[in-house]
Protein backbone atom coordinates (compact mmCIF):
# COMPACT_ATOMS: atom_id res chain seq x y z
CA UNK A 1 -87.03 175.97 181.03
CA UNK A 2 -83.69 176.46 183.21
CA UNK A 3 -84.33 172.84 185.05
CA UNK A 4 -84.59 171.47 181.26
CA UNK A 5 -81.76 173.32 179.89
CA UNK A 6 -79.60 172.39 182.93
CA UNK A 7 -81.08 168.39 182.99
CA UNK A 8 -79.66 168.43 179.42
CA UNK A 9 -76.34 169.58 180.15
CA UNK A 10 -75.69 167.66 183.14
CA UNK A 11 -76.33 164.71 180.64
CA UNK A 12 -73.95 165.65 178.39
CA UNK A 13 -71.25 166.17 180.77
CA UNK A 14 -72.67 162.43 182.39
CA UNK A 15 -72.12 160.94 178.71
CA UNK A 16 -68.74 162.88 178.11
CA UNK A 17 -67.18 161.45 181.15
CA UNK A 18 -68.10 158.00 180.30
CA UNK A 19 -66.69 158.37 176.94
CA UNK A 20 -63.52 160.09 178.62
CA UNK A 21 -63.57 156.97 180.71
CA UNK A 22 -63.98 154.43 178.30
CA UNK A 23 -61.35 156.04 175.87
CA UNK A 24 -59.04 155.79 178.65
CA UNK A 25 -59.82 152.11 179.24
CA UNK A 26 -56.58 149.95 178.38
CA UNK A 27 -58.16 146.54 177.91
CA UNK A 28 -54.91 143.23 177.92
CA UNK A 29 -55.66 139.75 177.13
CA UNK A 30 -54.13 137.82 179.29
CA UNK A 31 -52.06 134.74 177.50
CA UNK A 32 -53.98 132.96 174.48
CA UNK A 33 -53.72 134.11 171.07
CA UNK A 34 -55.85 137.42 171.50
CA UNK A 35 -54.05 139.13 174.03
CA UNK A 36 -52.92 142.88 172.76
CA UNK A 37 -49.33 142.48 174.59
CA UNK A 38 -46.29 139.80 173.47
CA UNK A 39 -42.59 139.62 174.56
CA UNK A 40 -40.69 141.95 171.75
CA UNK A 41 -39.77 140.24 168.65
CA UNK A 42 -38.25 136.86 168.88
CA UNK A 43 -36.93 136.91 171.74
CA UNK A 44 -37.53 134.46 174.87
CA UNK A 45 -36.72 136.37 177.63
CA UNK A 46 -38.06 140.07 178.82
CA UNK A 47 -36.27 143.26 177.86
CA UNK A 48 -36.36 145.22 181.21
CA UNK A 49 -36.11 142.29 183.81
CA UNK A 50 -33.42 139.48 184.77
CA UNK A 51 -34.52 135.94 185.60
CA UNK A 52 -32.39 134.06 188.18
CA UNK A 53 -32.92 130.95 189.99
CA UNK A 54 -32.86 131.09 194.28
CA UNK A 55 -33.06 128.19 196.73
CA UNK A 56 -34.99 129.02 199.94
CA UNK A 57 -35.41 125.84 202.19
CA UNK A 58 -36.94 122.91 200.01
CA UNK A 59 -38.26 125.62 197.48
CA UNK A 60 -36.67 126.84 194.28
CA UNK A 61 -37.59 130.44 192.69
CA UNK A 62 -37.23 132.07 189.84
CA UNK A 63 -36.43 135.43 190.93
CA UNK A 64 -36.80 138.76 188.65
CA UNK A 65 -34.67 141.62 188.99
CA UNK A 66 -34.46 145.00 187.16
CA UNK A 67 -31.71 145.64 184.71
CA UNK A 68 -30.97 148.89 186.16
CA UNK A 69 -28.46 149.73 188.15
CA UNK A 70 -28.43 149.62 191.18
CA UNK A 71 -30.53 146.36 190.17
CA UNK A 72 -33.73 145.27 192.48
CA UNK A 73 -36.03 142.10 192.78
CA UNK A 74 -39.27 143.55 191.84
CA UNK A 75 -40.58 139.50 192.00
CA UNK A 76 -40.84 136.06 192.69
CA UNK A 77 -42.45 132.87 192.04
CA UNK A 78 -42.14 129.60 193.45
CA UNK A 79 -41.67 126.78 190.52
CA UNK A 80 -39.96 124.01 191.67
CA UNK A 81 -39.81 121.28 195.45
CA UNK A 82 -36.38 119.79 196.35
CA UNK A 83 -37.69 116.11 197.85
CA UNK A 84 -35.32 113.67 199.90
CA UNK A 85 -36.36 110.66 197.39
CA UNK A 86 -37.18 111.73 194.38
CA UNK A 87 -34.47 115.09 194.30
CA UNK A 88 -35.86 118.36 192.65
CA UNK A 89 -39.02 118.32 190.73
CA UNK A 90 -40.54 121.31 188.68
CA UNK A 91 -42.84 122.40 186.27
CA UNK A 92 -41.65 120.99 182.85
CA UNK A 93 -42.09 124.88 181.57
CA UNK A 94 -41.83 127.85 183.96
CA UNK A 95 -41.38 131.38 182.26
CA UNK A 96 -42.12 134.58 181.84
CA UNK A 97 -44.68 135.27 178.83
CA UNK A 98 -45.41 138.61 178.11
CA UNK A 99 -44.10 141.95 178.77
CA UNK A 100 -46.01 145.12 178.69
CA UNK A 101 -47.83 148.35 180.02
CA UNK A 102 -51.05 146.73 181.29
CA UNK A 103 -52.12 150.06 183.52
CA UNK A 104 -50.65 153.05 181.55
CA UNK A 105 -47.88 154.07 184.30
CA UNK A 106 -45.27 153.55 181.69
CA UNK A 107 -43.81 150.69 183.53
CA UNK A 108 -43.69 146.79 182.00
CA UNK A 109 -46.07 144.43 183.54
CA UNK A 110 -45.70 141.03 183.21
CA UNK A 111 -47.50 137.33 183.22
CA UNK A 112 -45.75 134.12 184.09
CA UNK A 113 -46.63 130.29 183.31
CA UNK A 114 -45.86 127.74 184.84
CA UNK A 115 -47.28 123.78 184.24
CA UNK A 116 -46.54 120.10 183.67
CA UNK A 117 -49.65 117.52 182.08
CA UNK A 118 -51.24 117.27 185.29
CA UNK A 119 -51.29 121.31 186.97
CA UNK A 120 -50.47 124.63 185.88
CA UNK A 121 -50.11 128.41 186.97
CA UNK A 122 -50.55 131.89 185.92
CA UNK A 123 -49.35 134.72 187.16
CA UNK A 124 -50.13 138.66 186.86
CA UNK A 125 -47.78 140.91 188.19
CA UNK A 126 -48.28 144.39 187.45
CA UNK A 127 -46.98 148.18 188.70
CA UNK A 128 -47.66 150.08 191.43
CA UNK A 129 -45.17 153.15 191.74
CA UNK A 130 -41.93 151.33 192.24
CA UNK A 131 -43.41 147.83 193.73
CA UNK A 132 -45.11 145.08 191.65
CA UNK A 133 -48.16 143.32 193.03
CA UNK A 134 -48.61 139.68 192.61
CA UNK A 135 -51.84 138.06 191.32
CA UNK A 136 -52.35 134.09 191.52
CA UNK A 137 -54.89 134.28 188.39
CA UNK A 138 -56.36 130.86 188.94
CA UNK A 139 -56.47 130.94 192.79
CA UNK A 140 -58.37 134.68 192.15
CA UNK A 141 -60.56 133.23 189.84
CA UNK A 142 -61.88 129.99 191.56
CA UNK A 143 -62.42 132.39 194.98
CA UNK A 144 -64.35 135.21 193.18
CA UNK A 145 -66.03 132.45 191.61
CA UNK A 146 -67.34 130.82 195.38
CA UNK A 147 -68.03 134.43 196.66
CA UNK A 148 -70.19 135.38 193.60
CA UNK A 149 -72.09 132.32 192.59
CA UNK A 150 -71.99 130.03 196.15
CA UNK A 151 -70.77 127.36 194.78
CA UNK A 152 -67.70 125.55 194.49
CA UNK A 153 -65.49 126.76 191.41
CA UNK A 154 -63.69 124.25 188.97
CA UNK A 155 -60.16 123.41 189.72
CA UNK A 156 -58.57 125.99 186.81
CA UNK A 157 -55.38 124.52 187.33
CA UNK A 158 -55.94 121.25 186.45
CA UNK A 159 -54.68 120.31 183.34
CA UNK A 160 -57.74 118.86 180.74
CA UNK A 161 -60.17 119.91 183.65
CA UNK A 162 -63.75 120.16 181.65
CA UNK A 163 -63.64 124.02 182.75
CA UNK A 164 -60.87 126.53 181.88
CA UNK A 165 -60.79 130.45 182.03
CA UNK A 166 -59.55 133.56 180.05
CA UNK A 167 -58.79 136.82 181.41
CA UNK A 168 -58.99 140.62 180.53
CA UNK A 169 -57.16 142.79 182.79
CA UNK A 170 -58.82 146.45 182.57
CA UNK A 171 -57.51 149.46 183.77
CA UNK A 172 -59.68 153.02 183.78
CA UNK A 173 -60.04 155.51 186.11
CA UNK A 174 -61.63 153.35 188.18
CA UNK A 175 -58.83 151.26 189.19
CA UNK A 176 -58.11 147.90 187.94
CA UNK A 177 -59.98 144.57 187.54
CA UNK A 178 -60.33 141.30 185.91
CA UNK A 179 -62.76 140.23 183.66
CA UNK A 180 -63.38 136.01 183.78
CA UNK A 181 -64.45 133.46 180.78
CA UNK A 182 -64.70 130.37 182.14
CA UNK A 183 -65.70 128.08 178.74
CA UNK A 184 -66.75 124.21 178.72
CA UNK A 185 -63.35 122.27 176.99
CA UNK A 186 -65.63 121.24 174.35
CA UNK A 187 -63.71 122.24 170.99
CA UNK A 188 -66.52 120.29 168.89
CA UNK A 189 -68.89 123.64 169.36
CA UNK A 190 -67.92 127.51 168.84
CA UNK A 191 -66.05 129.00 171.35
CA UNK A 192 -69.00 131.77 172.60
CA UNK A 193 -72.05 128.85 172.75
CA UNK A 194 -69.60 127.22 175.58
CA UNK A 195 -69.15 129.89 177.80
CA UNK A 196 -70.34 128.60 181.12
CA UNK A 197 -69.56 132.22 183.70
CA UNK A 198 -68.83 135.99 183.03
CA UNK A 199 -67.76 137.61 185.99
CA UNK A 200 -65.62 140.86 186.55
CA UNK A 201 -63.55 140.31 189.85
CA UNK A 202 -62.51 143.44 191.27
CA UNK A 203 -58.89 144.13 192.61
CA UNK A 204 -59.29 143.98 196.36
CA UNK A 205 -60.26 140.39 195.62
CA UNK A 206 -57.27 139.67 193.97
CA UNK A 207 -55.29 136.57 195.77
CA UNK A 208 -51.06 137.19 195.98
């Protein structure tokens, strides 16, 4: 009777934790018209951070810095090539998207685009303590994809590539991770009949 009565409470402090867990779950679409998080209001630029172009070499950055004094770069992301013959070339959009808490610290995260109509980018950067970690979202992807499945992954970045991806970034108590849609580019079906993968990728994977 005591091995029952204590089998039944360890069970109910097994499914109290889970729902503990999953009510702490923050779950952010990342880009595309579900995602939970948008840049405040109208406006084009984020509230917290300060975009400014830097030259390093042949390489132009958009650098972010915080609007606090004393200010800091918290990131940066390569967007642009200076060539001999052709001058500097860039992404014909490169910009910051979306601004908010992704991991419940109480400190804006952020995701960045950058593309052209032939490749594209997106970025995840998101807070830990005072420092930002950077997460190539395509580049994470197509890897996780090779290392689960064993077989070459699609080339995300490709513009009109048969094969795109959405992600979910989730953070629980468990630390954080990304959840991966990769869909067929066939608009002529509905969306969930052309999902090709599902795969959760967790965060040591994640590629800078």
């Amino acid at each position: 009777m005591r091995k029952m009565i204590f089998a039944v409470l360890m069970m109910f402090i097994s499914n109290s934790l889970t729902a503990q867990t999953t009510k702490n779950e923050i779950r952010t679409r990342l880009f595309g018209q579900e995602q939970r998080c948008k840049l405040p209001g109208k406006k084009t630029h984020p509230k917290f951070i300060v975009e400014k172009d830097h030259r390093i070499g042949n390489r132009l950055y958009q650098e972010y810095w915080s609007k606090d004094e004393p200010a800091r770069k918290l990131f940066s992301i390569a967007y642009g090539t200076y060539y001999k013959k052709d001058g500097l070339l860039t992404y014909w959009f490169a910009s910051m998207k979306d601004e908010c808490d992704m991991n419940g610290d109480g400190i804006p995260d952020y995701m960045w685009y950058g593309g052209d109509d032939t490749s594209q980018e997106e970025w995840l950067f998101y807070s830990v303590g005072q420092e930002y970690k950077s997460v190539d979202l395509y580049k994470t992807a197509e890897q996780a994809w090779l290392k689960q499945f064993k077989t070459k992954a699609p080339d995300f970045g490709e513009v009109g590539a048969e094969i795109f991806v959405d992600f979910t970034f989730v953070s629980n108590a468990q630390g954080n991770f990304l959840e991966a849609e990769a869909y067929n580019n066939d608009d002529s079906v509905d969306k969930k009949s052309r999902v090709v993968k599902r795969y959760v990728i967790n965060e040591k994977d994640f590629v800078p």
